[in-house]
C-alpha atoms as a PDB file:
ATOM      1  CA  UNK A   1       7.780 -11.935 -18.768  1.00  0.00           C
ATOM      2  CA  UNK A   2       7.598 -13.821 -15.412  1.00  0.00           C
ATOM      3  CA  UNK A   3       4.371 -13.982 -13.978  1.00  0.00           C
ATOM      4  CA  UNK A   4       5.760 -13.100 -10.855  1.00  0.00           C
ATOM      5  CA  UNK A   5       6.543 -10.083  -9.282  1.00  0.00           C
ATOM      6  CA  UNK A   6      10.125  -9.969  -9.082  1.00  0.00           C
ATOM      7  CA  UNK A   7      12.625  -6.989  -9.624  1.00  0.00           C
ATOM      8  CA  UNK A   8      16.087  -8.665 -10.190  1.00  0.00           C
ATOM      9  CA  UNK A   9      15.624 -10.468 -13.375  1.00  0.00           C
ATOM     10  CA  UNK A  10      14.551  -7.156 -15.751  1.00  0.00           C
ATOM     11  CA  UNK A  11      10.999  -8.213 -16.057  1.00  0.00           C
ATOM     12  CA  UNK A  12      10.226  -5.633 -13.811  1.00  0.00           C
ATOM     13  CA  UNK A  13       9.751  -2.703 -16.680  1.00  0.00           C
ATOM     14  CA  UNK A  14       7.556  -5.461 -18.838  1.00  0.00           C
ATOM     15  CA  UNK A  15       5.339  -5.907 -15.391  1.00  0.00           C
ATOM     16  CA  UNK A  16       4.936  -2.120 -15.014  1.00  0.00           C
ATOM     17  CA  UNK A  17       3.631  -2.217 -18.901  1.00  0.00           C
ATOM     18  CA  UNK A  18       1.100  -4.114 -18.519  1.00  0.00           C
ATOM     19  CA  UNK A  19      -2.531  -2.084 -18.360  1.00  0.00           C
ATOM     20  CA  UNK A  20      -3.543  -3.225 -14.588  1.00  0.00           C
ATOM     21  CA  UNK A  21      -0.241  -2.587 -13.194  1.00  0.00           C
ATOM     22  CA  UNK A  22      -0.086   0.814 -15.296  1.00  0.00           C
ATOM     23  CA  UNK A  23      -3.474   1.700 -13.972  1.00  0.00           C
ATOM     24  CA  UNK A  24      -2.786   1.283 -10.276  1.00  0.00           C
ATOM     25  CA  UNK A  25       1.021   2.283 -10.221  1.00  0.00           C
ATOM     26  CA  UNK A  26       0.484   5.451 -12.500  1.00  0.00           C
ATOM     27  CA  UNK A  27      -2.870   6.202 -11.626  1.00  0.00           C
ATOM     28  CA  UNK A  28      -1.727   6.248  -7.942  1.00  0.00           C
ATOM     29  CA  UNK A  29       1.229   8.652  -8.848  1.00  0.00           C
ATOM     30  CA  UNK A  30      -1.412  11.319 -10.465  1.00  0.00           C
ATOM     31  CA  UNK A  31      -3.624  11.043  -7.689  1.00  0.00           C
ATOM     32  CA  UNK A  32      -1.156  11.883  -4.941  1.00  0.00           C
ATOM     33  CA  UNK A  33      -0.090  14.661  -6.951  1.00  0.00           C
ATOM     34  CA  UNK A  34      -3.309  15.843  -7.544  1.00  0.00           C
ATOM     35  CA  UNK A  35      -3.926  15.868  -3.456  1.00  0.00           C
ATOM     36  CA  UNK A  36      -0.410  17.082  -2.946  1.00  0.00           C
ATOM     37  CA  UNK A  37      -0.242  20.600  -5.748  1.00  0.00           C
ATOM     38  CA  UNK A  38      -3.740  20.623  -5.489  1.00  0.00           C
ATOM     39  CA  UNK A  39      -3.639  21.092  -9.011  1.00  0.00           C
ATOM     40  CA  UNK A  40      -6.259  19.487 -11.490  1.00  0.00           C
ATOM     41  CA  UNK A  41      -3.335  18.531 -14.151  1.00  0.00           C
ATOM     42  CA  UNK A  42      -2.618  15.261 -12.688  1.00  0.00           C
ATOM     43  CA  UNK A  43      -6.039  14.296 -12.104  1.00  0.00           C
ATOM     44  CA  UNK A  44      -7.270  15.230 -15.468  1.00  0.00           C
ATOM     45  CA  UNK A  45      -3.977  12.930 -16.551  1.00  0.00           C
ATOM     46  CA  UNK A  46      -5.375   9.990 -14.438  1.00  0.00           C
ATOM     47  CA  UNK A  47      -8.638  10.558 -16.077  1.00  0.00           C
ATOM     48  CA  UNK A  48      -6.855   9.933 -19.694  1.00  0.00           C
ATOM     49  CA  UNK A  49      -5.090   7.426 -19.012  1.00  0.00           C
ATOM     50  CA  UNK A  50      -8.333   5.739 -17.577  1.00  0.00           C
ATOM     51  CA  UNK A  51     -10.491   6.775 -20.164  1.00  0.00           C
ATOM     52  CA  UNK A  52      -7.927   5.637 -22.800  1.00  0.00           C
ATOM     53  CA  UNK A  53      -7.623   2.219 -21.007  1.00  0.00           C
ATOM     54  CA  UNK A  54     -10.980   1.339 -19.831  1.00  0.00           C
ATOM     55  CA  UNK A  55     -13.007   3.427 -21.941  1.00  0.00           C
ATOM     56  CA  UNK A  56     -15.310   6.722 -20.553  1.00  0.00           C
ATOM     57  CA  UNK A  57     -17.999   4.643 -18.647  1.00  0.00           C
ATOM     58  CA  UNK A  58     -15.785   2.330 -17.012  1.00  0.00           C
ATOM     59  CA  UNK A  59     -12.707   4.721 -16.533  1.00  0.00           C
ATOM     60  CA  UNK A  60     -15.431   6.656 -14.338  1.00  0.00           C
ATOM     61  CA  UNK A  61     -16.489   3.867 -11.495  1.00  0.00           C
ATOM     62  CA  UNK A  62     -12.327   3.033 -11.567  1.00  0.00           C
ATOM     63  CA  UNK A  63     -11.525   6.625 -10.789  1.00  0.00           C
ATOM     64  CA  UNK A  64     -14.101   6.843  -8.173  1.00  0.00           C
ATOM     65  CA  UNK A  65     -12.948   3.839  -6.030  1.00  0.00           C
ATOM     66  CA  UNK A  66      -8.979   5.003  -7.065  1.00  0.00           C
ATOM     67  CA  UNK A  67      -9.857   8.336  -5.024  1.00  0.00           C
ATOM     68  CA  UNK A  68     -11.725   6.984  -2.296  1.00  0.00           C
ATOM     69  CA  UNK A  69      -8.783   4.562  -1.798  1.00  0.00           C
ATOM     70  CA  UNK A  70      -5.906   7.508  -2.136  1.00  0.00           C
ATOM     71  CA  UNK A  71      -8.271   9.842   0.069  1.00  0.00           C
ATOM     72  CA  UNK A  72      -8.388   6.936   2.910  1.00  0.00           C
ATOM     73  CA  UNK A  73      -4.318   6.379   2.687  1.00  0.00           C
ATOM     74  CA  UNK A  74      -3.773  10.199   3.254  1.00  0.00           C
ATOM     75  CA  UNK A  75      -6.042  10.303   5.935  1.00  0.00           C
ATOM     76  CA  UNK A  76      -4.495   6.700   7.727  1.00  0.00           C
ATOM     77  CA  UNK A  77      -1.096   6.651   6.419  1.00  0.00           C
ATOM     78  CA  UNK A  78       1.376   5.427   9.139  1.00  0.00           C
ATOM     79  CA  UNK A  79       3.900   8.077   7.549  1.00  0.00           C
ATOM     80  CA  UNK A  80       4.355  10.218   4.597  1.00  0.00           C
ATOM     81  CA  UNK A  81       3.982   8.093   1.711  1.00  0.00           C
ATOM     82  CA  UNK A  82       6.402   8.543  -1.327  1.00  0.00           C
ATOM     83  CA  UNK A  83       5.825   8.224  -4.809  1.00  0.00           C
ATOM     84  CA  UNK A  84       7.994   8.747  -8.051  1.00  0.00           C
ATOM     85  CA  UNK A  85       7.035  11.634 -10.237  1.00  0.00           C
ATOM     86  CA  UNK A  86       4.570   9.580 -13.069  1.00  0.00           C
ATOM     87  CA  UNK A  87       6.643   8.271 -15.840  1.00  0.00           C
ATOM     88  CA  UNK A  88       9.342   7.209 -13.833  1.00  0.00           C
ATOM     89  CA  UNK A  89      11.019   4.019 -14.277  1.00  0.00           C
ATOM     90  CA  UNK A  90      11.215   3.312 -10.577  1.00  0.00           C
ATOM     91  CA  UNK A  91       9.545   1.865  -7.603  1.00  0.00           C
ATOM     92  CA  UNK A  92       9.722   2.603  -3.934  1.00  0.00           C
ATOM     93  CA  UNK A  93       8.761   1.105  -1.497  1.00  0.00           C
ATOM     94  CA  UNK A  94       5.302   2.457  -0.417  1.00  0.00           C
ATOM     95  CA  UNK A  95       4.479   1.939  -4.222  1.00  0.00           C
ATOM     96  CA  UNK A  96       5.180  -1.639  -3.965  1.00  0.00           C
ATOM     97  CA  UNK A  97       2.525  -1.538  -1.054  1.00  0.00           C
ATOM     98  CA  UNK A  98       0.529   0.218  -2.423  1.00  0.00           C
ATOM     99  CA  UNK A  99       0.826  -2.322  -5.651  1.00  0.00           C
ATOM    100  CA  UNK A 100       1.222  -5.410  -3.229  1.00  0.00           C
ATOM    101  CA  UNK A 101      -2.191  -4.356  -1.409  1.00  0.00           C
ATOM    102  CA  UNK A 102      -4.137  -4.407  -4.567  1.00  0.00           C
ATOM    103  CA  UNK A 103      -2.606  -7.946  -6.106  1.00  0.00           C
ATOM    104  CA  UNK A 104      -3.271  -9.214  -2.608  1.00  0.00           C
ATOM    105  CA  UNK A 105      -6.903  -8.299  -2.821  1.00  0.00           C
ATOM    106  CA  UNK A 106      -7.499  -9.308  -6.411  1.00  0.00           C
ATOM    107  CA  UNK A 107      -5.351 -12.671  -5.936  1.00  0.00           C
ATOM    108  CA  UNK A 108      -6.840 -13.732  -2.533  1.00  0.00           C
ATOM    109  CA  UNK A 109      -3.689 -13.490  -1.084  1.00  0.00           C
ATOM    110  CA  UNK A 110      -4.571 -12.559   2.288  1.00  0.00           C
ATOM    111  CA  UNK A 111      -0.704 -12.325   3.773  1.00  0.00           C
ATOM    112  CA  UNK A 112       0.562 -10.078   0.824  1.00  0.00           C
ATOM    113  CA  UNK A 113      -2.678  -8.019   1.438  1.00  0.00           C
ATOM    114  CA  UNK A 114      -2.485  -7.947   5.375  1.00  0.00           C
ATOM    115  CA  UNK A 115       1.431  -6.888   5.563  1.00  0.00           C
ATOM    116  CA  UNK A 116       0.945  -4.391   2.834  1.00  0.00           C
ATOM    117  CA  UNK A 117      -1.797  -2.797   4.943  1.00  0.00           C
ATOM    118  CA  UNK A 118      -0.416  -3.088   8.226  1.00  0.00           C
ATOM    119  CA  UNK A 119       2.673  -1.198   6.828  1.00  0.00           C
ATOM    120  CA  UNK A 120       0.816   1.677   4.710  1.00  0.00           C
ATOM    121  CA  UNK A 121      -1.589   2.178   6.975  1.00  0.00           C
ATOM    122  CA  UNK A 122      -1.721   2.858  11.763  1.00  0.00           C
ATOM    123  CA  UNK A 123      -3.279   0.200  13.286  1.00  0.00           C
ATOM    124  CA  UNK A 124      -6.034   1.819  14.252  1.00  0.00           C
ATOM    125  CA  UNK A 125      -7.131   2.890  10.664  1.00  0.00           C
ATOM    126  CA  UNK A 126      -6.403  -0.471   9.101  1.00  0.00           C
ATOM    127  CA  UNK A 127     -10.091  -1.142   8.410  1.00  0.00           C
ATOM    128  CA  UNK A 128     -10.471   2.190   6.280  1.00  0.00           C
ATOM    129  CA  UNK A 129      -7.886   1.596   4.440  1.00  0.00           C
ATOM    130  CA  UNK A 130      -8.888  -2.090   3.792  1.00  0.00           C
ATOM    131  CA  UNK A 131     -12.255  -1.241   2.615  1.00  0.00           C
ATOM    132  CA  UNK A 132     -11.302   1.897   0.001  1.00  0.00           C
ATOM    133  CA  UNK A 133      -8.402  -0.874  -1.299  1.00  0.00           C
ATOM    134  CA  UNK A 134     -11.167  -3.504  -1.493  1.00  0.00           C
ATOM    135  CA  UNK A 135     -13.440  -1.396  -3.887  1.00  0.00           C
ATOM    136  CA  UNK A 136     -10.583  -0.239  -5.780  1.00  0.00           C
ATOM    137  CA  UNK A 137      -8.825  -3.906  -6.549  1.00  0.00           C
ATOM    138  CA  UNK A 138     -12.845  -5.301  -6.724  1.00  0.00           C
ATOM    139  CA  UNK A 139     -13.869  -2.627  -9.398  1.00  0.00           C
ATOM    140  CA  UNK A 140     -10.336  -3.160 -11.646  1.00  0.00           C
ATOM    141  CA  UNK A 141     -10.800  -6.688 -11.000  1.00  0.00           C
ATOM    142  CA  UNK A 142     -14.475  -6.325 -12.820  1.00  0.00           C
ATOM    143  CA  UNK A 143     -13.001  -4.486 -15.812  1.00  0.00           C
ATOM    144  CA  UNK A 144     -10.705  -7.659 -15.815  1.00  0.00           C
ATOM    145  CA  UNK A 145      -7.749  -5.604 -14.642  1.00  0.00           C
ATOM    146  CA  UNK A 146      -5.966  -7.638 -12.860  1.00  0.00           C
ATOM    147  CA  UNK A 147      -2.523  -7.180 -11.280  1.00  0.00           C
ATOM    148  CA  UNK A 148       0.073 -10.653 -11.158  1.00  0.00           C
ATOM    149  CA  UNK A 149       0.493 -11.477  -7.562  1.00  0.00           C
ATOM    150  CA  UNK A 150       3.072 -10.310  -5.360  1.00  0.00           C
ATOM    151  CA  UNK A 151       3.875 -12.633  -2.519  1.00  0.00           C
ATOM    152  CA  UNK A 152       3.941 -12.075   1.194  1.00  0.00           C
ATOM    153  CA  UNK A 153       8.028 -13.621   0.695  1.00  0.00           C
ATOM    154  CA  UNK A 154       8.323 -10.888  -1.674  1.00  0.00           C
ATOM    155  CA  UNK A 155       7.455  -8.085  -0.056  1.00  0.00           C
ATOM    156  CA  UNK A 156       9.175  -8.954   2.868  1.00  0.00           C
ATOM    157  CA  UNK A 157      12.339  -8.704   0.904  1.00  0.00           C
ATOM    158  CA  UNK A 158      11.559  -5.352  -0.374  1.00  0.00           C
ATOM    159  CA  UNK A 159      10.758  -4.090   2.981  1.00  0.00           C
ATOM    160  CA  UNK A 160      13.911  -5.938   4.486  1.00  0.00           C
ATOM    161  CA  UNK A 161      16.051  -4.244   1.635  1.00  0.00           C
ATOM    162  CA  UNK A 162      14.454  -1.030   2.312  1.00  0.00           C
ATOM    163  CA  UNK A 163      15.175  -1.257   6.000  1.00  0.00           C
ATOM    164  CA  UNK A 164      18.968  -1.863   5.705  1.00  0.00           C
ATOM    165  CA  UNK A 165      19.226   0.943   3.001  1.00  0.00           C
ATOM    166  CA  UNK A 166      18.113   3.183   5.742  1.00  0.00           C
ATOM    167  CA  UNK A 167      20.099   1.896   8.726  1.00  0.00           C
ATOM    168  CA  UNK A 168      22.845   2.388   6.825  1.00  0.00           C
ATOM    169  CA  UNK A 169      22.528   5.902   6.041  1.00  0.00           C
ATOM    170  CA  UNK A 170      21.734   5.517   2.249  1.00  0.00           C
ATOM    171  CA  UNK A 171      18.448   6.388   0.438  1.00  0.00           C
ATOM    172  CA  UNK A 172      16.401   3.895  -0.173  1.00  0.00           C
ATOM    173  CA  UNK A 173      17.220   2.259  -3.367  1.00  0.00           C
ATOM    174  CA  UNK A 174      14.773   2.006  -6.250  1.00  0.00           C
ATOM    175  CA  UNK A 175      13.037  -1.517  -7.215  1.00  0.00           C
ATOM    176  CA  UNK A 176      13.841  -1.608 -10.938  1.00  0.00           C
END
């Protein structure tokens, strides 16, 4: 495995297996769906997978700061965000924020943190956003969860790729 985040050399599906990635990528994906179906299935599969991971005391603090932080994107998203349907073996682009965001906060890596924000979130709600994201990578970070960094150079490549996908008239391609 690389120990950066990269999605052209296949150790993109070993990245997305390990337990802090897992938690934020798939625990994101349940949480959205939870908000979206307002259904309690895919928060009561968030809460298993955190439990399973962390362990009952811990997985509840985690899924605390994991709502606040998908409550505050809903309300301050620039857009609709997208997700893939939990399991999947694929990546889009607001995931990758969403990911980036968090690795940026854990890792100190104030670029990767500021462009992920400034493209999840309006400019006016940045600091909302900012502050759920900073509980959320703060508390995983103190379960020592903590997600590889993704660089600023990165994400700018995924975004870039993303970009001409849609100029062009295709769908966004997937990351891995």
């Amino acid at each position: 495995m690389t120990d950066r985040f990269n999605c052209q050399n296949g150790a993109s599906a070993a990245y997305f297996a390990r337990q802090p990635e897992r938690l934020v990528l798939e625990g994101y994906r349940h949480w959205t769906r939870g908000l979206a179906t307002r259904s309690r299935e895919p928060w009561d599969q968030a809460a298993l997978l955190y439990s399973d991971t962390l362990g009952v005391r811990c997985a509840t603090t985690a899924l605390h700061a994991l709502s606040e932080f998908v409550t505050a994107l809903g309300r301050c998203a620039a857009c609709p965000l997208k997700t893939f349907e939990s399991g999947s073996n694929h990546v889009c682009r607001d995931e990758v924020l969403v990911m980036g965001l968090i690795a940026g906060i854990q890792n100190h890596d104030e670029a990767a943190a500021s462009l992920c924000l400034t493209e999840l979130s309006c400019a006016s709600r940045c600091d909302e956003v900012a502050l759920a994201a900073g509980s959320f990578a703060l508390v995983l970070r103190g379960l020592d969860k903590t997600l590889l960094p993704i660089p600023a150079h990165v994400v700018r490549d995924i975004l870039d790729r993303s970009r001409a996908s849609a100029y062009a008239g295709r769908p966004s391609p997937t990351l891995h």
